[in-house]
PDB file of N, CA and C in Angstrom:
ATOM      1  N   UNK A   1       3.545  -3.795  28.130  1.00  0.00           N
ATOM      2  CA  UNK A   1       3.546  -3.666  26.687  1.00  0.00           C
ATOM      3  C   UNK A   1       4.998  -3.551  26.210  1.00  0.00           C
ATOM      4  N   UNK A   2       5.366  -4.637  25.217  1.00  0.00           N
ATOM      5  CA  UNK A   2       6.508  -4.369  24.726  1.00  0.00           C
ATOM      6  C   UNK A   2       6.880  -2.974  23.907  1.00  0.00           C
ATOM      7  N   UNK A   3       8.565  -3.185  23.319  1.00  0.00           N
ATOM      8  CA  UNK A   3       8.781  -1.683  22.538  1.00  0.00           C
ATOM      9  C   UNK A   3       8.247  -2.236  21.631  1.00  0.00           C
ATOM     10  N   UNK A   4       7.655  -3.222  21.103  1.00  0.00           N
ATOM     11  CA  UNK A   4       7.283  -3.756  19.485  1.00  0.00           C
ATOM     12  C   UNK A   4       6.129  -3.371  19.527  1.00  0.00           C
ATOM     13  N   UNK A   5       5.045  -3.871  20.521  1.00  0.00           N
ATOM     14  CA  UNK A   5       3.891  -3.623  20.659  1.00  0.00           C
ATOM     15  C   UNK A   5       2.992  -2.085  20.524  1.00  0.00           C
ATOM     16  N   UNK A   6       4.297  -1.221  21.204  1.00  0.00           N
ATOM     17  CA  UNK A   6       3.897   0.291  21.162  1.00  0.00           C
ATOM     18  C   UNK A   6       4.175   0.878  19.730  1.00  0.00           C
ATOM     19  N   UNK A   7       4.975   0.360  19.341  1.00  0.00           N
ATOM     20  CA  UNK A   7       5.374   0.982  18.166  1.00  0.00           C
ATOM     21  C   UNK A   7       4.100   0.233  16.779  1.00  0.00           C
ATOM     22  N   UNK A   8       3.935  -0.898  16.888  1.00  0.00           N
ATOM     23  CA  UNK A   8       2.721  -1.190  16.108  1.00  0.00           C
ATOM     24  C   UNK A   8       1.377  -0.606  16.780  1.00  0.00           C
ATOM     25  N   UNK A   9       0.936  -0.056  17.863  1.00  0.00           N
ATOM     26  CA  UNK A   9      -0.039   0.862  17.730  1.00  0.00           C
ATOM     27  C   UNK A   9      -0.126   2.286  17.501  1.00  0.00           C
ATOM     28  N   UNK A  10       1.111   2.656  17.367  1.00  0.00           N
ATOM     29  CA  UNK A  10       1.132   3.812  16.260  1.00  0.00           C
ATOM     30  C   UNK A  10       1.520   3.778  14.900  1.00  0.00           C
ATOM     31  N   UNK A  11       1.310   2.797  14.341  1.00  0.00           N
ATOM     32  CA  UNK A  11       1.107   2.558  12.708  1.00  0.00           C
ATOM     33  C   UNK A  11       0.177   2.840  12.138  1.00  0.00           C
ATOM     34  N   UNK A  12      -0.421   3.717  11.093  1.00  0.00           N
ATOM     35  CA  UNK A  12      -1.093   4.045  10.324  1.00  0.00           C
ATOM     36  C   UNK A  12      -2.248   2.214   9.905  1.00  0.00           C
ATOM     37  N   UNK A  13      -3.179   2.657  10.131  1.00  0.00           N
ATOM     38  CA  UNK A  13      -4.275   1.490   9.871  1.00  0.00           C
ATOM     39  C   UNK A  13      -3.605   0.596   7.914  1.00  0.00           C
ATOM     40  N   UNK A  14      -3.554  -0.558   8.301  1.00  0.00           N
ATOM     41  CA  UNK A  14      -3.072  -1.422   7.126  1.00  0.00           C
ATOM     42  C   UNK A  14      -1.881  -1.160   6.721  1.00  0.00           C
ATOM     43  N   UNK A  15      -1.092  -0.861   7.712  1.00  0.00           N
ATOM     44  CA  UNK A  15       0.171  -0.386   7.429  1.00  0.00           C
ATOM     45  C   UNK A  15       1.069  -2.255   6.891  1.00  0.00           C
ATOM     46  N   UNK A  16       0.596  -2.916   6.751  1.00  0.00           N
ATOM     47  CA  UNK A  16       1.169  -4.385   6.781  1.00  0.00           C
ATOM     48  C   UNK A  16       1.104  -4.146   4.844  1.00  0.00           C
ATOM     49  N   UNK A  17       0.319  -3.800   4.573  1.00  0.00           N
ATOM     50  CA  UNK A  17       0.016  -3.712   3.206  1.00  0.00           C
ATOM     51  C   UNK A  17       0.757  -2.726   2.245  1.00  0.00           C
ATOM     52  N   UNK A  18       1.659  -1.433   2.917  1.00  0.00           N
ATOM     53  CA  UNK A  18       1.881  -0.898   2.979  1.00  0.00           C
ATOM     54  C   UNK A  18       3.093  -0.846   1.469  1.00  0.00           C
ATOM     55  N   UNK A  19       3.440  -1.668   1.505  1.00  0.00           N
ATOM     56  CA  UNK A  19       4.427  -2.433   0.344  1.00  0.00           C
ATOM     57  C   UNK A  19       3.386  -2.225  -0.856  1.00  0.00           C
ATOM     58  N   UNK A  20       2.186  -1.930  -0.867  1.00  0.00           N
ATOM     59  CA  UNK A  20       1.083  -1.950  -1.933  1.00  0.00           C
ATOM     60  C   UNK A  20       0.723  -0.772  -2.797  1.00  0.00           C
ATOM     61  N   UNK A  21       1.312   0.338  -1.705  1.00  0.00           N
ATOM     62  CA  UNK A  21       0.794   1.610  -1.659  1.00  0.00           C
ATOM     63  C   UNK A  21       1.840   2.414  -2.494  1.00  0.00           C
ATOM     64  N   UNK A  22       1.301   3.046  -3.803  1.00  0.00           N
ATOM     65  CA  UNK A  22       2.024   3.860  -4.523  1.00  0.00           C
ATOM     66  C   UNK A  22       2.601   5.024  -4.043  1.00  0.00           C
ATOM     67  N   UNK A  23       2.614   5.440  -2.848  1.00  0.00           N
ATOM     68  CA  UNK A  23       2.714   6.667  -2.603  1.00  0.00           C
ATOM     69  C   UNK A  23       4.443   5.718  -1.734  1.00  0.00           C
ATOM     70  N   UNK A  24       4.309   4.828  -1.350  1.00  0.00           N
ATOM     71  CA  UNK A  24       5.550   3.966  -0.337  1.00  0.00           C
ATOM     72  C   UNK A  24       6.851   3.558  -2.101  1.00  0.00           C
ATOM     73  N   UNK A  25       5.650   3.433  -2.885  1.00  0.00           N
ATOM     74  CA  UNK A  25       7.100   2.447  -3.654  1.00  0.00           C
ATOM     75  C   UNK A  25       7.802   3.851  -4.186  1.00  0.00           C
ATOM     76  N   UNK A  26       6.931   5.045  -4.487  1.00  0.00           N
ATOM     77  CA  UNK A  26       7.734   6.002  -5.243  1.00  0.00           C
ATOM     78  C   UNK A  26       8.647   6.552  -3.979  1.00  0.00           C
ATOM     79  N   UNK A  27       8.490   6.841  -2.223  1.00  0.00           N
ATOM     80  CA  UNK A  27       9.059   6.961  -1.247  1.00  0.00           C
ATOM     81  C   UNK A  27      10.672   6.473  -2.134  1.00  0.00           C
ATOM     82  N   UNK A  28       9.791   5.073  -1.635  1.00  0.00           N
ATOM     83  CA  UNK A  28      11.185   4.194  -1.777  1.00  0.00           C
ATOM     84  C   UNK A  28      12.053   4.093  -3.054  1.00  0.00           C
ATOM     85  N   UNK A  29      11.746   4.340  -3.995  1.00  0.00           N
ATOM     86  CA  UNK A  29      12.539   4.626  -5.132  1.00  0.00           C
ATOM     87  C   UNK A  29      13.165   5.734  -5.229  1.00  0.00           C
ATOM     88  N   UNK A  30      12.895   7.197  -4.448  1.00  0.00           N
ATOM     89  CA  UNK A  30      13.341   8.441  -4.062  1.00  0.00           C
ATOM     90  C   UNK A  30      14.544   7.876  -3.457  1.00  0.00           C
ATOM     91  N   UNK A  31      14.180   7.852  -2.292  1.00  0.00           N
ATOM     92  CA  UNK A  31      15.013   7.137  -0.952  1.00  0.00           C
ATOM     93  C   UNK A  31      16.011   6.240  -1.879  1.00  0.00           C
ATOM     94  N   UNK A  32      15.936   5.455  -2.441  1.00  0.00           N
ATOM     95  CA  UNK A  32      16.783   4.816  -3.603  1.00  0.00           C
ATOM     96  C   UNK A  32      18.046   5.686  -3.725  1.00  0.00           C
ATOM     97  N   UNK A  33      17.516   6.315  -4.945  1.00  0.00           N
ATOM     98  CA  UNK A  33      17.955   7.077  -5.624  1.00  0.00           C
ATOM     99  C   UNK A  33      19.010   8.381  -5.257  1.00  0.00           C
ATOM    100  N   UNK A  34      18.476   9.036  -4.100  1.00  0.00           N
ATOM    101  CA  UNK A  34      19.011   9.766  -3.073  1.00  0.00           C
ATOM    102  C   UNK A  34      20.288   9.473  -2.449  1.00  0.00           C
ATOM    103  N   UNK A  35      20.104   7.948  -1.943  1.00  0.00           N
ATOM    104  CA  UNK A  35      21.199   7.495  -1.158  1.00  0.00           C
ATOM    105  C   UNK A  35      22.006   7.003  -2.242  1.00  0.00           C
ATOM    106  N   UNK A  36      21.950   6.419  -3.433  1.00  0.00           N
ATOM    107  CA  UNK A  36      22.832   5.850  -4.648  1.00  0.00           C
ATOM    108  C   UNK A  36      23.784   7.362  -4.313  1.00  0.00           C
ATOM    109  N   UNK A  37      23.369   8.388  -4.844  1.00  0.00           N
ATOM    110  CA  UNK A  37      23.637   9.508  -4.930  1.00  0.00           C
ATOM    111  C   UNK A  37      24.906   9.967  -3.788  1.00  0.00           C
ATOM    112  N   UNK A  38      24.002  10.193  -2.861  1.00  0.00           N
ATOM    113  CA  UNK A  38      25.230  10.610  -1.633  1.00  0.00           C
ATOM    114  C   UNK A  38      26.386   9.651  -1.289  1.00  0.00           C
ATOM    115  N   UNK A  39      25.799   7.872  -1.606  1.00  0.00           N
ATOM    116  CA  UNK A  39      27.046   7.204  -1.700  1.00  0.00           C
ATOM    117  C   UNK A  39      28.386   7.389  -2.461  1.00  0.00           C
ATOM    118  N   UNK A  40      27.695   7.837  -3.057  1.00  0.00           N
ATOM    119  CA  UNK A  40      28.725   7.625  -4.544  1.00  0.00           C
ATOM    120  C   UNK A  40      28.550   9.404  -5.645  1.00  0.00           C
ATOM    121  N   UNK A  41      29.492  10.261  -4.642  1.00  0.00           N
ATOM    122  CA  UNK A  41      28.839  11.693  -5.191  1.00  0.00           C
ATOM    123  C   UNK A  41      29.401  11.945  -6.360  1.00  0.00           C
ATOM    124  N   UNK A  42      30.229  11.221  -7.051  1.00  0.00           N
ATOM    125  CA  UNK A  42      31.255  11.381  -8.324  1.00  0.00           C
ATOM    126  C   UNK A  42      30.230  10.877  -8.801  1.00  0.00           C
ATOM    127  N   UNK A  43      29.356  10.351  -8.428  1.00  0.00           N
ATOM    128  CA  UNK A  43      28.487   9.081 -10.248  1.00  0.00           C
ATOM    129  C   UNK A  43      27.423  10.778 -10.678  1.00  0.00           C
ATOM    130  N   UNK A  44      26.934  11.729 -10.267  1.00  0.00           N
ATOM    131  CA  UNK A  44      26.394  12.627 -10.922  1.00  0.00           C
ATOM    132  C   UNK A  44      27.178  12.993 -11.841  1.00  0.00           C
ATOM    133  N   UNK A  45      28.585  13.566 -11.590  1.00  0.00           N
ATOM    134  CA  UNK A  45      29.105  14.304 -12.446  1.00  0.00           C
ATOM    135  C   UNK A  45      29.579  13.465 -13.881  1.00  0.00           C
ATOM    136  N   UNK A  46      30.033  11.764 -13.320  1.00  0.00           N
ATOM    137  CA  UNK A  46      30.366  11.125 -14.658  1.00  0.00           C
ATOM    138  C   UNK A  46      28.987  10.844 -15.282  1.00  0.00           C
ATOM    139  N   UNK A  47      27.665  10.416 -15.012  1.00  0.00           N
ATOM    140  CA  UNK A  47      26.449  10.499 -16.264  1.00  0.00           C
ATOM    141  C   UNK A  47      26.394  11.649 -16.499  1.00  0.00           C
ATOM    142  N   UNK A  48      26.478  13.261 -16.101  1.00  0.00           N
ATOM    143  CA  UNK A  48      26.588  14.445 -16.910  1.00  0.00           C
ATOM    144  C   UNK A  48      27.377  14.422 -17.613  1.00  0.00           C
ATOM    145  N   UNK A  49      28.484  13.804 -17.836  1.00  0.00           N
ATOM    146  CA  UNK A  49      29.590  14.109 -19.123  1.00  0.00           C
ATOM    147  C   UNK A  49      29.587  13.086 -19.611  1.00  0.00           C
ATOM    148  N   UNK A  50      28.908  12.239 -19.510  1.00  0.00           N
ATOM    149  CA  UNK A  50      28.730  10.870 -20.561  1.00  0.00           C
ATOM    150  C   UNK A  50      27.313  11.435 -20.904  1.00  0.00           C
ATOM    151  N   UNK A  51      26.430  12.195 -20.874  1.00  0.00           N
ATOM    152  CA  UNK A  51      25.416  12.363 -21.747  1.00  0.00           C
ATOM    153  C   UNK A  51      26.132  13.176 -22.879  1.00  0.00           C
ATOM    154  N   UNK A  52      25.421  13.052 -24.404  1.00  0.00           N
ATOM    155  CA  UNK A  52      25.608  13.569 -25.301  1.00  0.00           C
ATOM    156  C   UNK A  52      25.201  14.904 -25.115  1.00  0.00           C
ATOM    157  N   UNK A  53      26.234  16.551 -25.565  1.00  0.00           N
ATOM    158  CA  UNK A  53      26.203  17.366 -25.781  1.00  0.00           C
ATOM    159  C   UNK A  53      24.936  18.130 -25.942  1.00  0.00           C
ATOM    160  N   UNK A  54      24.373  17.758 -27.253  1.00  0.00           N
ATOM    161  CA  UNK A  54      22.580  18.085 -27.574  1.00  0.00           C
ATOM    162  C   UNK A  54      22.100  17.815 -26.662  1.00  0.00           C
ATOM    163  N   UNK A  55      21.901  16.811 -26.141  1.00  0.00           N
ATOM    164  CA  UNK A  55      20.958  16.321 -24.743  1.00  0.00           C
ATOM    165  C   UNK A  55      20.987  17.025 -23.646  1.00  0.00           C
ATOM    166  N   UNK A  56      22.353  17.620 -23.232  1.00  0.00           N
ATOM    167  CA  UNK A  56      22.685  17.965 -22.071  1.00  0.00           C
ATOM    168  C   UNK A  56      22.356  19.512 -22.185  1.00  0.00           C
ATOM    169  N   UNK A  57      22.917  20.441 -23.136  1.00  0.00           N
ATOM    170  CA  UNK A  57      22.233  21.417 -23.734  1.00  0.00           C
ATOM    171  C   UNK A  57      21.126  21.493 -23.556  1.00  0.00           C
ATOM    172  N   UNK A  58      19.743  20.432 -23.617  1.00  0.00           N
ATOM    173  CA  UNK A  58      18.703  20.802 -23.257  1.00  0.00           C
ATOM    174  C   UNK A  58      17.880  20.659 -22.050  1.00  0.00           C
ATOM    175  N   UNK A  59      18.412  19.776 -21.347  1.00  0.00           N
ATOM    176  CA  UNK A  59      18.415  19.676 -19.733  1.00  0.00           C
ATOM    177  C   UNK A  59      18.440  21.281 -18.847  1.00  0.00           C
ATOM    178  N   UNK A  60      17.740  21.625 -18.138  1.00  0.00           N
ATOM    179  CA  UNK A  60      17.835  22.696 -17.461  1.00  0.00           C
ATOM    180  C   UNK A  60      18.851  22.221 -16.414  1.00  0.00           C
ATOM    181  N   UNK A  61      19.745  23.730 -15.851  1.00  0.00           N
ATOM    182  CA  UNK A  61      20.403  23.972 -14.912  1.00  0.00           C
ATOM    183  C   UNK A  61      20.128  22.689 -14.009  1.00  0.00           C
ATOM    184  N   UNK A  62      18.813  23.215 -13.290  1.00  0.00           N
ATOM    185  CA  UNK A  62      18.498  23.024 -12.450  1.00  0.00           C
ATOM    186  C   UNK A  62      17.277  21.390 -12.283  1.00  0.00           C
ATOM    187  N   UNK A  63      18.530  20.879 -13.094  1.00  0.00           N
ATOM    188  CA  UNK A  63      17.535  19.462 -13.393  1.00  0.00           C
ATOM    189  C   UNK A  63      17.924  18.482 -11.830  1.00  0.00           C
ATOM    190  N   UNK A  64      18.419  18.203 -11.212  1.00  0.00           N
ATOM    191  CA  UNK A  64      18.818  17.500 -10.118  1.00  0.00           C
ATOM    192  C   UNK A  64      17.130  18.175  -8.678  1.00  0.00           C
ATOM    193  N   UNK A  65      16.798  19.388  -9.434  1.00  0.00           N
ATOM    194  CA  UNK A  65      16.022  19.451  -8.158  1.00  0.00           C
ATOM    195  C   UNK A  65      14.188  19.318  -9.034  1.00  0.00           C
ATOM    196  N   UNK A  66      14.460  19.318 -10.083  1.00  0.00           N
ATOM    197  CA  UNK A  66      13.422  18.851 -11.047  1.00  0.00           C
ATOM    198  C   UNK A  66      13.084  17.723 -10.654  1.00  0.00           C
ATOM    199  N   UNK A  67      13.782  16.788 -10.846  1.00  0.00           N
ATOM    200  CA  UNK A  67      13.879  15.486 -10.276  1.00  0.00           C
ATOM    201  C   UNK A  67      13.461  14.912  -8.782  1.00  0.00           C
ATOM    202  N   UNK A  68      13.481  16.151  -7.985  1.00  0.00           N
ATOM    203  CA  UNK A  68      13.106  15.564  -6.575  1.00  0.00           C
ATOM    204  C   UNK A  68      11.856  16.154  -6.812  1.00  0.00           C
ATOM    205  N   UNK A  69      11.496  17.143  -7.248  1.00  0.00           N
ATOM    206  CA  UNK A  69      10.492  18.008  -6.870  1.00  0.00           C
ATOM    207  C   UNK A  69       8.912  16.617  -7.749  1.00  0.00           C
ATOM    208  N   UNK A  70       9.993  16.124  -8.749  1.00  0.00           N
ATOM    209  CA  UNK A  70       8.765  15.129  -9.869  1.00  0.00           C
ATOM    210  C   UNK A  70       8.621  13.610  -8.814  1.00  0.00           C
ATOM    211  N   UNK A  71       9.580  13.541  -7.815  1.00  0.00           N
ATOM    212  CA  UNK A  71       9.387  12.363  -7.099  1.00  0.00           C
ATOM    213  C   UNK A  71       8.409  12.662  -6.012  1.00  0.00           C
ATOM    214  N   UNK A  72       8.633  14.120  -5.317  1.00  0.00           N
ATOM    215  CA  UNK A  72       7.852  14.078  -4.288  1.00  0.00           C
ATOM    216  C   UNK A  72       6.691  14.295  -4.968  1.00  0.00           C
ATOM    217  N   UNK A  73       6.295  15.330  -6.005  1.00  0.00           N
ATOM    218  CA  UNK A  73       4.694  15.208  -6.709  1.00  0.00           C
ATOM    219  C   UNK A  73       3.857  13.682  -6.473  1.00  0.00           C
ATOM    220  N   UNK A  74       5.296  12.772  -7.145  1.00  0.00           N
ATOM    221  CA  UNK A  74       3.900  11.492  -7.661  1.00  0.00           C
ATOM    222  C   UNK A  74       4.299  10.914  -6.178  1.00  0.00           C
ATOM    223  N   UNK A  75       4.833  11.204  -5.406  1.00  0.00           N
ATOM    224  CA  UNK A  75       4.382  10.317  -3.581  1.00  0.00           C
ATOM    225  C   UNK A  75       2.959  11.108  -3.342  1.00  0.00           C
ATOM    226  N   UNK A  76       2.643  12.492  -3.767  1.00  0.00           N
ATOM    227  CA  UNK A  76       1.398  12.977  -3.581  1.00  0.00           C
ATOM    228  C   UNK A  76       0.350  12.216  -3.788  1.00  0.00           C
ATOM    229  N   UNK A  77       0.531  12.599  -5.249  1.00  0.00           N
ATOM    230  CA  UNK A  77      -0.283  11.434  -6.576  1.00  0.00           C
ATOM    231  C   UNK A  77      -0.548  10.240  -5.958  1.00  0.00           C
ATOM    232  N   UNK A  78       0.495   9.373  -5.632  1.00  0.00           N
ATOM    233  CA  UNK A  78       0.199   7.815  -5.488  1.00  0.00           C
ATOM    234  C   UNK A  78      -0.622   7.470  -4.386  1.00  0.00           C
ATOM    235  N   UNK A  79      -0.355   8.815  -3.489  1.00  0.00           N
ATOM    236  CA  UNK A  79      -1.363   8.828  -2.317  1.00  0.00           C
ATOM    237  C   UNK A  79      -2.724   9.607  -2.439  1.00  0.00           C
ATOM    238  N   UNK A  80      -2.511   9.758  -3.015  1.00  0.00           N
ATOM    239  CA  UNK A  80      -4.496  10.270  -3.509  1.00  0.00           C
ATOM    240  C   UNK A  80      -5.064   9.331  -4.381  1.00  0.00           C
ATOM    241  N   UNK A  81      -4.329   8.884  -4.756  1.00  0.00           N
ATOM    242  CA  UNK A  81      -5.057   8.077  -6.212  1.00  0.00           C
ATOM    243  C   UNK A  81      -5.973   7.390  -5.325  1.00  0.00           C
ATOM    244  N   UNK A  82      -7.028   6.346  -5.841  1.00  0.00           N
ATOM    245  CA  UNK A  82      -7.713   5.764  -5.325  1.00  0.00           C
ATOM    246  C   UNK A  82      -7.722   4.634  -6.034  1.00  0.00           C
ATOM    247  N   UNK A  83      -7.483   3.091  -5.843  1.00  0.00           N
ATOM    248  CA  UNK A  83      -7.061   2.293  -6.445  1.00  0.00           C
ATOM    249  C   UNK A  83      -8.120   1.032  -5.937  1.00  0.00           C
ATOM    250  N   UNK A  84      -8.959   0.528  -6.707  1.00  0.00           N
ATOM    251  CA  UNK A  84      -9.676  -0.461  -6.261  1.00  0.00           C
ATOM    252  C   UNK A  84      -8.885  -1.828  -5.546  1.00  0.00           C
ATOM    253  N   UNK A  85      -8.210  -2.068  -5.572  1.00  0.00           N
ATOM    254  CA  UNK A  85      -7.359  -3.310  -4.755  1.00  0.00           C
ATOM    255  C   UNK A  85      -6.964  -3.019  -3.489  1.00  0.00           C
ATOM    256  N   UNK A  86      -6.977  -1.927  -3.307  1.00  0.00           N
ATOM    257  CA  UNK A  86      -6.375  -1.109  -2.000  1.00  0.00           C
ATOM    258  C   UNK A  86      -7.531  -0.880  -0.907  1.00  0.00           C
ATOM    259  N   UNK A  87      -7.201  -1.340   0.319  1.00  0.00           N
ATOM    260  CA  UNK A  87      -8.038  -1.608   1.382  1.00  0.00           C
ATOM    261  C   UNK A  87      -8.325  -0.601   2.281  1.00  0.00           C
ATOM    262  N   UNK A  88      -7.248   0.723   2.276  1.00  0.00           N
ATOM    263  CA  UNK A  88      -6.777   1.823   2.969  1.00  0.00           C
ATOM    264  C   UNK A  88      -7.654   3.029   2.555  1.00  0.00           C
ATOM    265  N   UNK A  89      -8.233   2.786   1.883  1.00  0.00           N
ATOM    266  CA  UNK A  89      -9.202   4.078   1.449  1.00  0.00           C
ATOM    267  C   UNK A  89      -9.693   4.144   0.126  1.00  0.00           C
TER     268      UNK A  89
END
């Protein structure tokens, strides 16, 4: 048995489809977003001071972990949902 072979029988059933699955695209838009981030650790601080004053004022402190905490929710979400096109459950 090849290393390809072993590694596709531990894939989650319809994992080929997987690109389909709301719970993978919000992953991947996290994962996005994350790495934009650590690439490039100056781009947080210049969109905080290019947002307008009022705006930023109403943003909590602690908006950077708001933000992960609302990405990992809807990977929950996208994986419970139950979606008639979807073959996986």
């Amino acid at each position: 048995m090849s290393f390809i072979d072993r590694i596709r029988d531990r894939m989650a059933d319809g994992w080929e489809t997987a690109y389909r699955w709301a719970s993978i695209r919000i992953s991947a838009a996290g994962l996005t977003i994350f790495s934009v981030l650590a690439a490039f650790p100056g781009l947080v601080s210049e969109m905080w001071n290019a947002l307008p004053p009022p705006l930023r004022d109403r943003l909590p402190d602690n908006f950077g972990y708001v933000v992960a905490a609302v990405i990992f929710a809807g990977t929950i979400a996208g994986r419970l949902h139950k979606r008639k096109d979807r073959n996986d459950g």
